[in-house]
C-alpha atoms as a PDB file:
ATOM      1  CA  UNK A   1     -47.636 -44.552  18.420  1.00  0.00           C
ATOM      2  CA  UNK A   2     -44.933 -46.276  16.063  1.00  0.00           C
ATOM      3  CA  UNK A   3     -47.741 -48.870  15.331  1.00  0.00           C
ATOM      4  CA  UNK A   4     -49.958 -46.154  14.278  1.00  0.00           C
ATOM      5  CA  UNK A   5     -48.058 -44.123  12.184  1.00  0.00           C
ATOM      6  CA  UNK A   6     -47.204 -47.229   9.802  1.00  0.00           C
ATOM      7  CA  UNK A   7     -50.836 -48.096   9.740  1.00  0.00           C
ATOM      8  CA  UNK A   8     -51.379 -44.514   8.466  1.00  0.00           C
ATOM      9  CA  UNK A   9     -48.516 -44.740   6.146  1.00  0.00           C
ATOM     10  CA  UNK A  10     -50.108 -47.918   5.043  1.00  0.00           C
ATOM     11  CA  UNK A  11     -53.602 -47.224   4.212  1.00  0.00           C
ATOM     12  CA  UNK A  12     -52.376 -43.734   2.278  1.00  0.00           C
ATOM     13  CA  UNK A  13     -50.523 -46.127   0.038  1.00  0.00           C
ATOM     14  CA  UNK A  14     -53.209 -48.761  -0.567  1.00  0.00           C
ATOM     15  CA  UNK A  15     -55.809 -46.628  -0.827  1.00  0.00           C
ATOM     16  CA  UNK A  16     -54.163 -44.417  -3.168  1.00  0.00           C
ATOM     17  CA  UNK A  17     -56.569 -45.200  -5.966  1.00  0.00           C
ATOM     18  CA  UNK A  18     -59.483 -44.125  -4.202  1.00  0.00           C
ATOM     19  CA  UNK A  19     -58.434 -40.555  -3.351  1.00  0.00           C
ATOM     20  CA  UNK A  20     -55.302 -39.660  -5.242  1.00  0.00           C
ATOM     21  CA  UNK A  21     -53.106 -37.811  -3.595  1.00  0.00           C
ATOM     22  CA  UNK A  22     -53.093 -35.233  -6.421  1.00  0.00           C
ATOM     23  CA  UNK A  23     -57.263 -34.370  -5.254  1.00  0.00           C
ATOM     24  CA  UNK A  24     -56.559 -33.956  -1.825  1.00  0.00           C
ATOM     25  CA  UNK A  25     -56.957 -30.354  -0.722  1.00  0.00           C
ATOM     26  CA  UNK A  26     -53.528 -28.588  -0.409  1.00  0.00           C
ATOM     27  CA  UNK A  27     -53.904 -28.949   3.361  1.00  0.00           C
ATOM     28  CA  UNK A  28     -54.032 -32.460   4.206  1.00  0.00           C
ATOM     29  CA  UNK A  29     -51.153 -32.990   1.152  1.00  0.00           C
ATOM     30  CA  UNK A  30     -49.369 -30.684   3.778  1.00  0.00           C
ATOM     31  CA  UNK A  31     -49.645 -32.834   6.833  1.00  0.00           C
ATOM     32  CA  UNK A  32     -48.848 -35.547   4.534  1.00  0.00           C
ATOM     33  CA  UNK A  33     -45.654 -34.377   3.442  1.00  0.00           C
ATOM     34  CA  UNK A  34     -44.465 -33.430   7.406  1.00  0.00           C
ATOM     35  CA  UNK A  35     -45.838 -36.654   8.591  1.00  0.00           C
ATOM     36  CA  UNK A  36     -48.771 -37.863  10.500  1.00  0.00           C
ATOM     37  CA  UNK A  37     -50.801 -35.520  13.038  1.00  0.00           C
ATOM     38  CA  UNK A  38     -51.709 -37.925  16.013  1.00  0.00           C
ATOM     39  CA  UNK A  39     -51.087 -36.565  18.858  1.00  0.00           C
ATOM     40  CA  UNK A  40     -51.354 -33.238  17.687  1.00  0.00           C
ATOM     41  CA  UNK A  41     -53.952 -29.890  17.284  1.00  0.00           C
ATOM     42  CA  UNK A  42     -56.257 -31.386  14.236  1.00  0.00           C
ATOM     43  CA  UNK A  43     -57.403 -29.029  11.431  1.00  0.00           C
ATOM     44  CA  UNK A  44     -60.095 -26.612  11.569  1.00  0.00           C
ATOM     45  CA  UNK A  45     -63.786 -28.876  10.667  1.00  0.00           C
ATOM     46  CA  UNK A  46     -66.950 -27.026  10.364  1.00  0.00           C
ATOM     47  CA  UNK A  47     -69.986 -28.307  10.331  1.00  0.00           C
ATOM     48  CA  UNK A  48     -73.409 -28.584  11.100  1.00  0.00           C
ATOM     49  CA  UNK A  49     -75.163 -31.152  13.951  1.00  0.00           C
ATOM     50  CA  UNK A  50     -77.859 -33.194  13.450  1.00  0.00           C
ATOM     51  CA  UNK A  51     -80.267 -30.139  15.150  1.00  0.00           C
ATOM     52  CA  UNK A  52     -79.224 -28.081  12.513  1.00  0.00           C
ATOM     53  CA  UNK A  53     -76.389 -26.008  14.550  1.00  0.00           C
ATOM     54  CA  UNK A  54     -73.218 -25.047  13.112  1.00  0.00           C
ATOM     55  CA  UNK A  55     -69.792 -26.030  15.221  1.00  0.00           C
ATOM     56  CA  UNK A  56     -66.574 -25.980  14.511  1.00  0.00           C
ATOM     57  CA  UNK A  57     -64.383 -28.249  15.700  1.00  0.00           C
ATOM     58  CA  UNK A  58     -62.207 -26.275  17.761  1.00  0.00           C
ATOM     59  CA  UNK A  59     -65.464 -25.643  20.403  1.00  0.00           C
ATOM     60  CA  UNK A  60     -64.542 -29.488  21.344  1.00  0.00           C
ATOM     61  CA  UNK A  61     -60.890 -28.905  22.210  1.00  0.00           C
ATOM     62  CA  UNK A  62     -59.605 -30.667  25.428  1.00  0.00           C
ATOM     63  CA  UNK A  63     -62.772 -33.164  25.274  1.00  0.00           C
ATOM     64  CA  UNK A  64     -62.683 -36.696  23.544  1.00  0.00           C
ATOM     65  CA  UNK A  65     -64.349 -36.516  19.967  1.00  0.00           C
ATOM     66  CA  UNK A  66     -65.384 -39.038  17.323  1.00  0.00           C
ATOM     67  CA  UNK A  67     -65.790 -37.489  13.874  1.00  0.00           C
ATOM     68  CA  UNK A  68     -68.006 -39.817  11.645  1.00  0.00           C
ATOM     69  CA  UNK A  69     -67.425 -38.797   7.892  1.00  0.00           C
ATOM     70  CA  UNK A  70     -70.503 -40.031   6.073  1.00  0.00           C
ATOM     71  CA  UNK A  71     -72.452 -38.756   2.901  1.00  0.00           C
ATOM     72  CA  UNK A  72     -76.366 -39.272   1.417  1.00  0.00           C
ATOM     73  CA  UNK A  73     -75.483 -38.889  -1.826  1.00  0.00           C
END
C-alpha cells in the first residue's frame, strides 16, 4: 500500500503539466489534499456502456471493476 501511495504521489507531481492541479474539478483537488483513496469507497462515475445503457458506478460495488478512461475526440 506504502508502494502505492508514493507512486500516486509521484505521477501527480510529474504529470503536473498535463492536468494542473488548478483544472481539476473541486472534488478530486479534495481527495488530493486528504490523501490518496485506495482502499477506499471511489467517487460517484456515471456513464453510459457500450449498448447504450446508463450506470453508475455505485451498481458495481462489492465486485472487481476496471474503469478505462478513453476519448474519440
Amino acid at each position: 500500500m506504502q508502494r502505492a501511495m508514493a507512486w500516486f504521489k509521484n505521477v501527480a507531481r510529474d504529470y503536473d503539466d498535463v492536468v494542473p492541479e488548478e483544472d481539476l474539478p473541486p472534488e478530486v483537488r479534495a481527495e488530493l489534499e486528504r490523501g490518496t483513496t485506495l482502499g477506499k469507497v471511489a467517487l460517484e462515475i456515471t456513464g453510459v456502456d457500450i449498448d447504450g445503457v446508463p450506470f453508475k458506478l455505485s451498481d458495481y460495488r462489492g465486485k472487481v471493476v476496471v474503469l478505462d478512461f478513453w476519448g474519440d475526440w
